[in-house]
PDB file of N, CA and C in Angstrom:
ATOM      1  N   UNK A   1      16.270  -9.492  -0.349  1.00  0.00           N
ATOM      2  CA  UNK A   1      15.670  -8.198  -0.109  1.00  0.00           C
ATOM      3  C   UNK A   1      14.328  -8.073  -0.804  1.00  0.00           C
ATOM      4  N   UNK A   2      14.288  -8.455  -1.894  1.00  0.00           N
ATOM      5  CA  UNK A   2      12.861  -8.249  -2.797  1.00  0.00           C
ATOM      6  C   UNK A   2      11.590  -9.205  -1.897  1.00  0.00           C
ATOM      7  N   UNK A   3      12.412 -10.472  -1.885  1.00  0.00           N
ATOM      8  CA  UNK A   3      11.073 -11.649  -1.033  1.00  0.00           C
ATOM      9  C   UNK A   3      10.511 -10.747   0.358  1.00  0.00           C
ATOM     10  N   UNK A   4      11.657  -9.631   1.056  1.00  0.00           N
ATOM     11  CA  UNK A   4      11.032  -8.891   2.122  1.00  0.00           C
ATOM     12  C   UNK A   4       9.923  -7.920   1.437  1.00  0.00           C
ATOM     13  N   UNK A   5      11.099  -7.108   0.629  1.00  0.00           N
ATOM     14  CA  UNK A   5       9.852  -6.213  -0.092  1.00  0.00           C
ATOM     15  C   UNK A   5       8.556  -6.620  -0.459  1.00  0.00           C
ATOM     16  N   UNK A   6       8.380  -7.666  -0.899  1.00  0.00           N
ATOM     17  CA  UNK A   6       6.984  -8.134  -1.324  1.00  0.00           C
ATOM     18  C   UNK A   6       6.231  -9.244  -0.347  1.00  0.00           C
ATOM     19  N   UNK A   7       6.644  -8.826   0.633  1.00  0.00           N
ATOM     20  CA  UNK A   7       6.059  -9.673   1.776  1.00  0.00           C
ATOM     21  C   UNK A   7       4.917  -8.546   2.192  1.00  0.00           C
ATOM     22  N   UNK A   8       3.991  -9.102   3.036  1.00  0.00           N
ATOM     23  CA  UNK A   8       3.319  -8.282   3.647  1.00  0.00           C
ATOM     24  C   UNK A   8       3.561  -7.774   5.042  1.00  0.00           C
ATOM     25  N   UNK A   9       3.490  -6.459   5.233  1.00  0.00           N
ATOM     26  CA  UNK A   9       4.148  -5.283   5.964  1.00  0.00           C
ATOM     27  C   UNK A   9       3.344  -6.226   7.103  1.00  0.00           C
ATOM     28  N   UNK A  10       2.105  -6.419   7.511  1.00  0.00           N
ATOM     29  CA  UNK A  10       1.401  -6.480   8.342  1.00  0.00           C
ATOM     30  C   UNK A  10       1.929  -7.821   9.004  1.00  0.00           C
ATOM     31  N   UNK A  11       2.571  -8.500   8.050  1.00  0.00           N
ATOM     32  CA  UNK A  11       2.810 -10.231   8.782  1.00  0.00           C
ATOM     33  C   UNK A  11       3.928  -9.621   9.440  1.00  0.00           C
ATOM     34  N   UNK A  12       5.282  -9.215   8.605  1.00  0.00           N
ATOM     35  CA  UNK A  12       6.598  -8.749   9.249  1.00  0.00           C
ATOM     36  C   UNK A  12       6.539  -7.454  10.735  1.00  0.00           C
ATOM     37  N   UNK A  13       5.992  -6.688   9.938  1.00  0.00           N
ATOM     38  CA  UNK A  13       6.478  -5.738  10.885  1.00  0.00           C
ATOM     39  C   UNK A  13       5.531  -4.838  12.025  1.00  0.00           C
ATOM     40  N   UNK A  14       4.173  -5.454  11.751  1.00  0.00           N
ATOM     41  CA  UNK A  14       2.858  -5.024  12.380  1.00  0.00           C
ATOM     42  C   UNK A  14       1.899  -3.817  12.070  1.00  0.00           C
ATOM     43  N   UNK A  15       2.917  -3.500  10.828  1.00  0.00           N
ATOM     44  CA  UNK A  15       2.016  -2.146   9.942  1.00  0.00           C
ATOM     45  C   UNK A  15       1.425  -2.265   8.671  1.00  0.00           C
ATOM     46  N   UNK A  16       0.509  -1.688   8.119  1.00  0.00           N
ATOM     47  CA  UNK A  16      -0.190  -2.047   6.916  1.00  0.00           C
ATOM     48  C   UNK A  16       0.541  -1.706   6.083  1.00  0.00           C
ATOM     49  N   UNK A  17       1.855  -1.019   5.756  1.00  0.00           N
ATOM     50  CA  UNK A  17       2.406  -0.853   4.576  1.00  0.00           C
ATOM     51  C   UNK A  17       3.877  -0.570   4.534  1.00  0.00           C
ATOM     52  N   UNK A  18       4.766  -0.842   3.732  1.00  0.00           N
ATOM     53  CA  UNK A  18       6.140  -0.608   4.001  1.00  0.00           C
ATOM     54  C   UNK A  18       6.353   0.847   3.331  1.00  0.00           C
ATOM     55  N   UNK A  19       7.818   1.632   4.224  1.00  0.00           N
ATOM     56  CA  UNK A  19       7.837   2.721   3.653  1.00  0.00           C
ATOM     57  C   UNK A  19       9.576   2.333   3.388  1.00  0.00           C
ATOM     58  N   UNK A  20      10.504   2.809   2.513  1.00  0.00           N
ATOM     59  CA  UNK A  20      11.334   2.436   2.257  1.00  0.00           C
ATOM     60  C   UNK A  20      12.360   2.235   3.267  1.00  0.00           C
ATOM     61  N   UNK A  21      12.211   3.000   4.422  1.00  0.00           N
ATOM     62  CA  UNK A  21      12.936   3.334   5.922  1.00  0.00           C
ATOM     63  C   UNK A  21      12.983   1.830   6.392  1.00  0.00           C
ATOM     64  N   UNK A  22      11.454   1.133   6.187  1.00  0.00           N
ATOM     65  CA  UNK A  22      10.876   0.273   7.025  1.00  0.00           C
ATOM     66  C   UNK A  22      11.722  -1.496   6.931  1.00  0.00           C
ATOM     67  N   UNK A  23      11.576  -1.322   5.212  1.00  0.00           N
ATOM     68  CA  UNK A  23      12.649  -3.128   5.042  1.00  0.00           C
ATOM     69  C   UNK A  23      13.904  -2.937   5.514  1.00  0.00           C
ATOM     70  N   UNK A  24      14.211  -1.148   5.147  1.00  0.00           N
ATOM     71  CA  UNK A  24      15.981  -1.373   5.863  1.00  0.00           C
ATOM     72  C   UNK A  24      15.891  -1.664   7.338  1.00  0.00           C
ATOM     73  N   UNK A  25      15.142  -0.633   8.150  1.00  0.00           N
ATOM     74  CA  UNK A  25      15.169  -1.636   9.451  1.00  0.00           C
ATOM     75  C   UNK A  25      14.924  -3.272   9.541  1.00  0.00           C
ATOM     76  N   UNK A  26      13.897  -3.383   8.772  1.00  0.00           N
ATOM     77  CA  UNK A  26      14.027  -4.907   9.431  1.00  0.00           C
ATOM     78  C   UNK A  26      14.991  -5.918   8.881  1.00  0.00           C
ATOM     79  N   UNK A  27      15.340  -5.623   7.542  1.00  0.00           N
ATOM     80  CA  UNK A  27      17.122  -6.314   7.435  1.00  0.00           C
ATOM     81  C   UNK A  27      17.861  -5.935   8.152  1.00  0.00           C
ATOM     82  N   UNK A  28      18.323  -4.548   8.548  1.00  0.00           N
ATOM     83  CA  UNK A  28      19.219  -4.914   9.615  1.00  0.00           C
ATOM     84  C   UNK A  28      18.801  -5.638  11.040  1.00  0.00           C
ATOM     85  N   UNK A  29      17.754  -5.280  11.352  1.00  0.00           N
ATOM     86  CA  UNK A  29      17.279  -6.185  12.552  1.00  0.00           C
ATOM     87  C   UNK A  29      17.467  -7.791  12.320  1.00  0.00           C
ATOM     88  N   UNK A  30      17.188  -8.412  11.639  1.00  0.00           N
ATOM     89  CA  UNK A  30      17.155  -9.490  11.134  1.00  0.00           C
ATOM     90  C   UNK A  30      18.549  -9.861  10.707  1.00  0.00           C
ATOM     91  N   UNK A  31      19.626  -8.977  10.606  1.00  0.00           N
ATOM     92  CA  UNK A  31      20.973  -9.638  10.157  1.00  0.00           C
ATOM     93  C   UNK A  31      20.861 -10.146   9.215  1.00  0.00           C
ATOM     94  N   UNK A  32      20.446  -9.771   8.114  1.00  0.00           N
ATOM     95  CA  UNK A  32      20.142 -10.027   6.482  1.00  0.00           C
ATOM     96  C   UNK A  32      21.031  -9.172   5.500  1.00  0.00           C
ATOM     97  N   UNK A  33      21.189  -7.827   6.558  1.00  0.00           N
ATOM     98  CA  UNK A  33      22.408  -6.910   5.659  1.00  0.00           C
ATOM     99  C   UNK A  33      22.543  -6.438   6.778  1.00  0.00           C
ATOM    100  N   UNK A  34      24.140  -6.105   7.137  1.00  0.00           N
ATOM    101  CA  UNK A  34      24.985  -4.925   7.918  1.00  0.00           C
ATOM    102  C   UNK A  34      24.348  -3.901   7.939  1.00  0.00           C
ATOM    103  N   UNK A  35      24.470  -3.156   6.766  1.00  0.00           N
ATOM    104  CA  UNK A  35      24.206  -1.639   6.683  1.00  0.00           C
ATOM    105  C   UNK A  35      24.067  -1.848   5.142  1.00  0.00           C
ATOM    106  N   UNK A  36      22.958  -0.473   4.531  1.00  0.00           N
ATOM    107  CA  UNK A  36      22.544  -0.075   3.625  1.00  0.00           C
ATOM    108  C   UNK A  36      21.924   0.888   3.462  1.00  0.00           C
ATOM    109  N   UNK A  37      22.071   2.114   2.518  1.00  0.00           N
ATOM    110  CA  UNK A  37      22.009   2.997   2.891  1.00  0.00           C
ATOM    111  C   UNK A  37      20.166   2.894   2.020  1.00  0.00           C
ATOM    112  N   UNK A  38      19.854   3.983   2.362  1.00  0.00           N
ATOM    113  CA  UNK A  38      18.123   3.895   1.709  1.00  0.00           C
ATOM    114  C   UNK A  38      18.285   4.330  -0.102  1.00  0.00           C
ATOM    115  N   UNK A  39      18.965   4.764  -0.377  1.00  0.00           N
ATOM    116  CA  UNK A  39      19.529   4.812  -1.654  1.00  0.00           C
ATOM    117  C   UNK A  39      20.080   3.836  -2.522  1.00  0.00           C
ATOM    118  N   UNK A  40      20.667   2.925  -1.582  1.00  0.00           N
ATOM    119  CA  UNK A  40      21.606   1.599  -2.902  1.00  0.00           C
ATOM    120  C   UNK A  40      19.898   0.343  -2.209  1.00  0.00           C
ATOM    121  N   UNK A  41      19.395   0.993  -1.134  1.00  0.00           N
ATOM    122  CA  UNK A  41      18.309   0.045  -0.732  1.00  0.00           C
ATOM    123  C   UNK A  41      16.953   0.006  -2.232  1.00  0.00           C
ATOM    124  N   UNK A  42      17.063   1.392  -2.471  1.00  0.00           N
ATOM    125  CA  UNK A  42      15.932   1.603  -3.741  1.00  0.00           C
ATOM    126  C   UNK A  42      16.564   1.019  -5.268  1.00  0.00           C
ATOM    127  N   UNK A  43      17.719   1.283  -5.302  1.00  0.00           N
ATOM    128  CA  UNK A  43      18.360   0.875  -6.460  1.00  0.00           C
ATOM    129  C   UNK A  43      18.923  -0.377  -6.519  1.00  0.00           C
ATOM    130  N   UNK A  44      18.828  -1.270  -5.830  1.00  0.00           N
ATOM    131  CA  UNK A  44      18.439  -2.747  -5.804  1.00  0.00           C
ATOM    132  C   UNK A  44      16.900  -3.204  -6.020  1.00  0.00           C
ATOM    133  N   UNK A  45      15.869  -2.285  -5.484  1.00  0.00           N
ATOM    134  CA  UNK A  45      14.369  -3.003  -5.473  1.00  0.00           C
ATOM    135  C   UNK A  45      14.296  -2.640  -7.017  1.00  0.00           C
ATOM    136  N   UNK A  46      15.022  -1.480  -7.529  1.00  0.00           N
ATOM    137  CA  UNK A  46      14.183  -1.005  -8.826  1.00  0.00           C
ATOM    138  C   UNK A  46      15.204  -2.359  -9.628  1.00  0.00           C
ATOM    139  N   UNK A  47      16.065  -2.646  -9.374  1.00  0.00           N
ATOM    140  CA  UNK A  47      17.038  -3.528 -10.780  1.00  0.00           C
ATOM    141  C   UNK A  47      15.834  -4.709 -10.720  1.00  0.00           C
ATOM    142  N   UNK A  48      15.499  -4.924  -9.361  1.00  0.00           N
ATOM    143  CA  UNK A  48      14.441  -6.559  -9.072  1.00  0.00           C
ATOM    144  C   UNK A  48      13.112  -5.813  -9.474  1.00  0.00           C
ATOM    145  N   UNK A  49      13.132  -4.897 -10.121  1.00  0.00           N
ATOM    146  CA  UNK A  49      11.563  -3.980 -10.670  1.00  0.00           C
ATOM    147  C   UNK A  49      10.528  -3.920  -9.360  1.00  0.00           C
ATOM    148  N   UNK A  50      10.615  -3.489  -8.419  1.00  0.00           N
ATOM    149  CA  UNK A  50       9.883  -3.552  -7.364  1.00  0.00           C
ATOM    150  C   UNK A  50      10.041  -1.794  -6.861  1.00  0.00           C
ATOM    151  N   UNK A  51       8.404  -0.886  -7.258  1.00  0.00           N
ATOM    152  CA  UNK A  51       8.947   0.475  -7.660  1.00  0.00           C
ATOM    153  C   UNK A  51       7.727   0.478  -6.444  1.00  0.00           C
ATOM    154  N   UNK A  52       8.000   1.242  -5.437  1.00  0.00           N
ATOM    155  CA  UNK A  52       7.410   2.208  -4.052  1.00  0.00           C
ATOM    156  C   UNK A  52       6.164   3.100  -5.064  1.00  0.00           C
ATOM    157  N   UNK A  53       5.267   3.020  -4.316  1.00  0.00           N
ATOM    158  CA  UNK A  53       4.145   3.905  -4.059  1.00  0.00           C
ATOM    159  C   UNK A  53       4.415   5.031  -3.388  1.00  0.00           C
ATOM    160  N   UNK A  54       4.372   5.815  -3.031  1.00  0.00           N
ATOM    161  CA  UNK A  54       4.695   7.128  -2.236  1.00  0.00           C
ATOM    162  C   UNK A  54       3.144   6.992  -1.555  1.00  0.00           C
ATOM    163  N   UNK A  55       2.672   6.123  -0.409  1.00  0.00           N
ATOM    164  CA  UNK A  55       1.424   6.232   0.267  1.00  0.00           C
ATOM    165  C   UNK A  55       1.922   6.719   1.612  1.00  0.00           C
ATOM    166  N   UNK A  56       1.003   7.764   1.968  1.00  0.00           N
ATOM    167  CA  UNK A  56       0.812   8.025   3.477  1.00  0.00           C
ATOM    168  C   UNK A  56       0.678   7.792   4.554  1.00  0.00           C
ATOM    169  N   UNK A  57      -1.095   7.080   4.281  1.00  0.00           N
ATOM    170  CA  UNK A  57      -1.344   5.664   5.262  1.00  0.00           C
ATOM    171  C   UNK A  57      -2.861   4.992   4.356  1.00  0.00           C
ATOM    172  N   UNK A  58      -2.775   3.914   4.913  1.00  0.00           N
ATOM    173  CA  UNK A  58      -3.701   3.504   4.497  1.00  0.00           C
ATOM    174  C   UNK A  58      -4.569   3.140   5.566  1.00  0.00           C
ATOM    175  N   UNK A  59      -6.116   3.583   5.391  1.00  0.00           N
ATOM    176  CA  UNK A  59      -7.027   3.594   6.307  1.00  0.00           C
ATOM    177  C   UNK A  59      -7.995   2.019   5.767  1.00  0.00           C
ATOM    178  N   UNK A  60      -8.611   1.387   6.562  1.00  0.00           N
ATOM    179  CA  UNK A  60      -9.439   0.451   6.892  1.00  0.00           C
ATOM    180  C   UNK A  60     -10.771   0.818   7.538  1.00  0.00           C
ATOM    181  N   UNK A  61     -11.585   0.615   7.084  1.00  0.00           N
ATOM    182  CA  UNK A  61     -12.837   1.300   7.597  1.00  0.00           C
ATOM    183  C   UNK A  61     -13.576  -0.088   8.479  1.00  0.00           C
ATOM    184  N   UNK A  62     -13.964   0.567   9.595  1.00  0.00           N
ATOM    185  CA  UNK A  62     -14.841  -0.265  10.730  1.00  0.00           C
ATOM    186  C   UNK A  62     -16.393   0.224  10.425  1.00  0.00           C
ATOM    187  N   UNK A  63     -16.501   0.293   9.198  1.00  0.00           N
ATOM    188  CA  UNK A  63     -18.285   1.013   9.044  1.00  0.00           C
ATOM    189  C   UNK A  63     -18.429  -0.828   9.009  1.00  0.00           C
ATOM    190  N   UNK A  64     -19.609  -1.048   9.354  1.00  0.00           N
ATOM    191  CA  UNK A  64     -20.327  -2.512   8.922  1.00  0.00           C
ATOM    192  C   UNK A  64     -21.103  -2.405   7.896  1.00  0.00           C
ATOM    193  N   UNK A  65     -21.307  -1.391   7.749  1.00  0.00           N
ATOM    194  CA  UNK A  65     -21.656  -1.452   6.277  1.00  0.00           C
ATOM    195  C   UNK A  65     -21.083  -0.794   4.761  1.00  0.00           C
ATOM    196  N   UNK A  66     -19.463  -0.713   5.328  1.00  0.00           N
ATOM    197  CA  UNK A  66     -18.799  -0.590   4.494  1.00  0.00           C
ATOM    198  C   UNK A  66     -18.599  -0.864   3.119  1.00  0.00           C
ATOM    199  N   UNK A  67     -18.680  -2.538   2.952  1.00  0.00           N
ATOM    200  CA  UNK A  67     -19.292  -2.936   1.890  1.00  0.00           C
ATOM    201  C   UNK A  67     -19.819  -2.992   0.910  1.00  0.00           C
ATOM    202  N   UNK A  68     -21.314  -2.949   1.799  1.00  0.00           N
ATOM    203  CA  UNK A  68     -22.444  -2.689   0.754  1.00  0.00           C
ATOM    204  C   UNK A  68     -22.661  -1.068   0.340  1.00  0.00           C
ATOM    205  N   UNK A  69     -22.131  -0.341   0.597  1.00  0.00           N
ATOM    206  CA  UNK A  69     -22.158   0.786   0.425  1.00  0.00           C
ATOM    207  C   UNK A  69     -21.136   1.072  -1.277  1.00  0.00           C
ATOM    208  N   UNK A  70     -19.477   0.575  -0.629  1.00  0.00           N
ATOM    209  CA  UNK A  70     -19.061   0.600  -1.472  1.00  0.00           C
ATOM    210  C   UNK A  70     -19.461   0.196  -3.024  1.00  0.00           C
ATOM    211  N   UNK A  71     -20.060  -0.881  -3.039  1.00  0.00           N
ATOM    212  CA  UNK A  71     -20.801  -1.940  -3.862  1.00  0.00           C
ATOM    213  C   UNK A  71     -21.816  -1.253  -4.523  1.00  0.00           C
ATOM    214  N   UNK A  72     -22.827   0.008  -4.075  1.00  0.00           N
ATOM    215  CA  UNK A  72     -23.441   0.851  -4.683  1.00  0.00           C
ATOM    216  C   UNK A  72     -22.900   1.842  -5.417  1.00  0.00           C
ATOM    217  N   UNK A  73     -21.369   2.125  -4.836  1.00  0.00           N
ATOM    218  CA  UNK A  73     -21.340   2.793  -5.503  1.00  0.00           C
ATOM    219  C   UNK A  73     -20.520   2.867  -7.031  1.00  0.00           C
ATOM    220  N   UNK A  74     -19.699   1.749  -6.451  1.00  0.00           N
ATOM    221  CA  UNK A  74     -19.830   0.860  -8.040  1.00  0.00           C
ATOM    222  C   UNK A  74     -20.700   1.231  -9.200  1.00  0.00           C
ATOM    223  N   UNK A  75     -21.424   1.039  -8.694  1.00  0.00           N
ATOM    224  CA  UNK A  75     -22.367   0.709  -9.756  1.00  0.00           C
ATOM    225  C   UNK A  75     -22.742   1.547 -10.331  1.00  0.00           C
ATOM    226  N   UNK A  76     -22.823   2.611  -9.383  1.00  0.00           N
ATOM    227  CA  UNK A  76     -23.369   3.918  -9.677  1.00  0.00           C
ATOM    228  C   UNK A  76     -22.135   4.680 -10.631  1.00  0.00           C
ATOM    229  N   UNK A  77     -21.536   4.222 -10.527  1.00  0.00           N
ATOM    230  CA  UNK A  77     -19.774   4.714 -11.156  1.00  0.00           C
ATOM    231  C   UNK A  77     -20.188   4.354 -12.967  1.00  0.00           C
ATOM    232  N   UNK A  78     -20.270   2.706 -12.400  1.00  0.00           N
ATOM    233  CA  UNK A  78     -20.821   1.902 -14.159  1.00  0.00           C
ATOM    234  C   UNK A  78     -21.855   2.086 -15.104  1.00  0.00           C
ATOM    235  N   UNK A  79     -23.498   2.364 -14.004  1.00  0.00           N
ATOM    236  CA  UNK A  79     -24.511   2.679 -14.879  1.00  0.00           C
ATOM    237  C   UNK A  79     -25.249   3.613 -14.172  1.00  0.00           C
ATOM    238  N   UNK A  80     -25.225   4.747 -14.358  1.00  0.00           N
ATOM    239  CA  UNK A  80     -25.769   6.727 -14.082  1.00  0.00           C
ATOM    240  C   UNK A  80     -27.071   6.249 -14.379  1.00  0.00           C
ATOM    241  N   UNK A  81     -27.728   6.659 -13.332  1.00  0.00           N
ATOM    242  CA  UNK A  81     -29.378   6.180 -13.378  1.00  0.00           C
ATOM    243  C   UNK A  81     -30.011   7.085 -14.280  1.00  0.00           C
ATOM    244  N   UNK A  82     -30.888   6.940 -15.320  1.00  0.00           N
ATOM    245  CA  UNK A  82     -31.562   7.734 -16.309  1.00  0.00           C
ATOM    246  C   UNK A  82     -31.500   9.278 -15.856  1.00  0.00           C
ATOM    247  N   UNK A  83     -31.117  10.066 -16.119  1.00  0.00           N
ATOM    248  CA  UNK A  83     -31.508  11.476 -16.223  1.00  0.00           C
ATOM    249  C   UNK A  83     -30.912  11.937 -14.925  1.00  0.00           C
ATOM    250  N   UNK A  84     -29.836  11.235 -14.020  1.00  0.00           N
ATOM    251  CA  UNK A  84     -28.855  11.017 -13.305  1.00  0.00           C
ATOM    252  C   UNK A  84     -27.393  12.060 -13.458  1.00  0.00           C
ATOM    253  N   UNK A  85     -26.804  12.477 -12.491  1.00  0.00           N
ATOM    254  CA  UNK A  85     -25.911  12.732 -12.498  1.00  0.00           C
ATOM    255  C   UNK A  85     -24.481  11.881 -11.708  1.00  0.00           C
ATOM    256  N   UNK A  86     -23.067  11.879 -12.060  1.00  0.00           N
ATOM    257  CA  UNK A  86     -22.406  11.519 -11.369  1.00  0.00           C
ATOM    258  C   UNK A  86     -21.440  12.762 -10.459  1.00  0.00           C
ATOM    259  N   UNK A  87     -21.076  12.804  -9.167  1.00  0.00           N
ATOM    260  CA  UNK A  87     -20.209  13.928  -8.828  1.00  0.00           C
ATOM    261  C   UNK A  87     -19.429  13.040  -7.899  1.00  0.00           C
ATOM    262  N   UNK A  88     -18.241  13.425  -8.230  1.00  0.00           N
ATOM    263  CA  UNK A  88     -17.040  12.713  -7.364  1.00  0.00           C
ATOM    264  C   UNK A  88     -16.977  13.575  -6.555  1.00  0.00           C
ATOM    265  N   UNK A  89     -16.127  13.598  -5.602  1.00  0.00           N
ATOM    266  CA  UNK A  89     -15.753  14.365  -4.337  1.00  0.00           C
ATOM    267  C   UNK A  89     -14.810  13.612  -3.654  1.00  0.00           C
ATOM    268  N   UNK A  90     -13.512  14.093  -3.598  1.00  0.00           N
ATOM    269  CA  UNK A  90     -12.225  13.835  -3.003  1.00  0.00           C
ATOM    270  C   UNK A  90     -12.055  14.119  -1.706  1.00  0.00           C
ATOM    271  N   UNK A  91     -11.494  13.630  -0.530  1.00  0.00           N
ATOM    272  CA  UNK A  91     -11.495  14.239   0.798  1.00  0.00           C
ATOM    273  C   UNK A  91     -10.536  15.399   0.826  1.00  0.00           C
TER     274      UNK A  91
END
């Protein structure tokens, strides 16, 4: 169960991220376990220390200049240009 858990969602199951619903389907699909309920499913990953994120979705950006953008702003994070301000902004 853990080698699923820490597999990548995208090779197995065609989505960018597992949600706890998601390994129980595909063990049972896979005939790896009968049945399990999503409860003794979490309290097996946590004994193998393997603790869920609570994520939504995760987005991938098609900017082409995604990148280099990000990469500025790095920087801008690390060194505040003289007499500079920094302002975050959350979506």
């Amino acid at each position: 169960m853990a080698e699923v858990a820490l597999s990548p969602a995208k090779k197995l199951i065609g989505l960018t991220v597992w949600s706890l619903s998601k390994p129980r389907e595909y063990l049972q699909q896979q005939k790896i376990v009968g049945s399990i309920s999503l409860e003794r499913l979490r309290q097996l990953l946590r004994r193998g220390r393997i603790h869920w994120r609570h994520t939504k979705t995760w987005k991938d950006s098609d900017d082409p200049q995604f990148w280099p953008k990000y990469r500025r702003i790095r920087r801008l994070y690390r060194q505040c240009p003289t007499g500079g301000r920094q302002i975050c902004v959350d979506e």
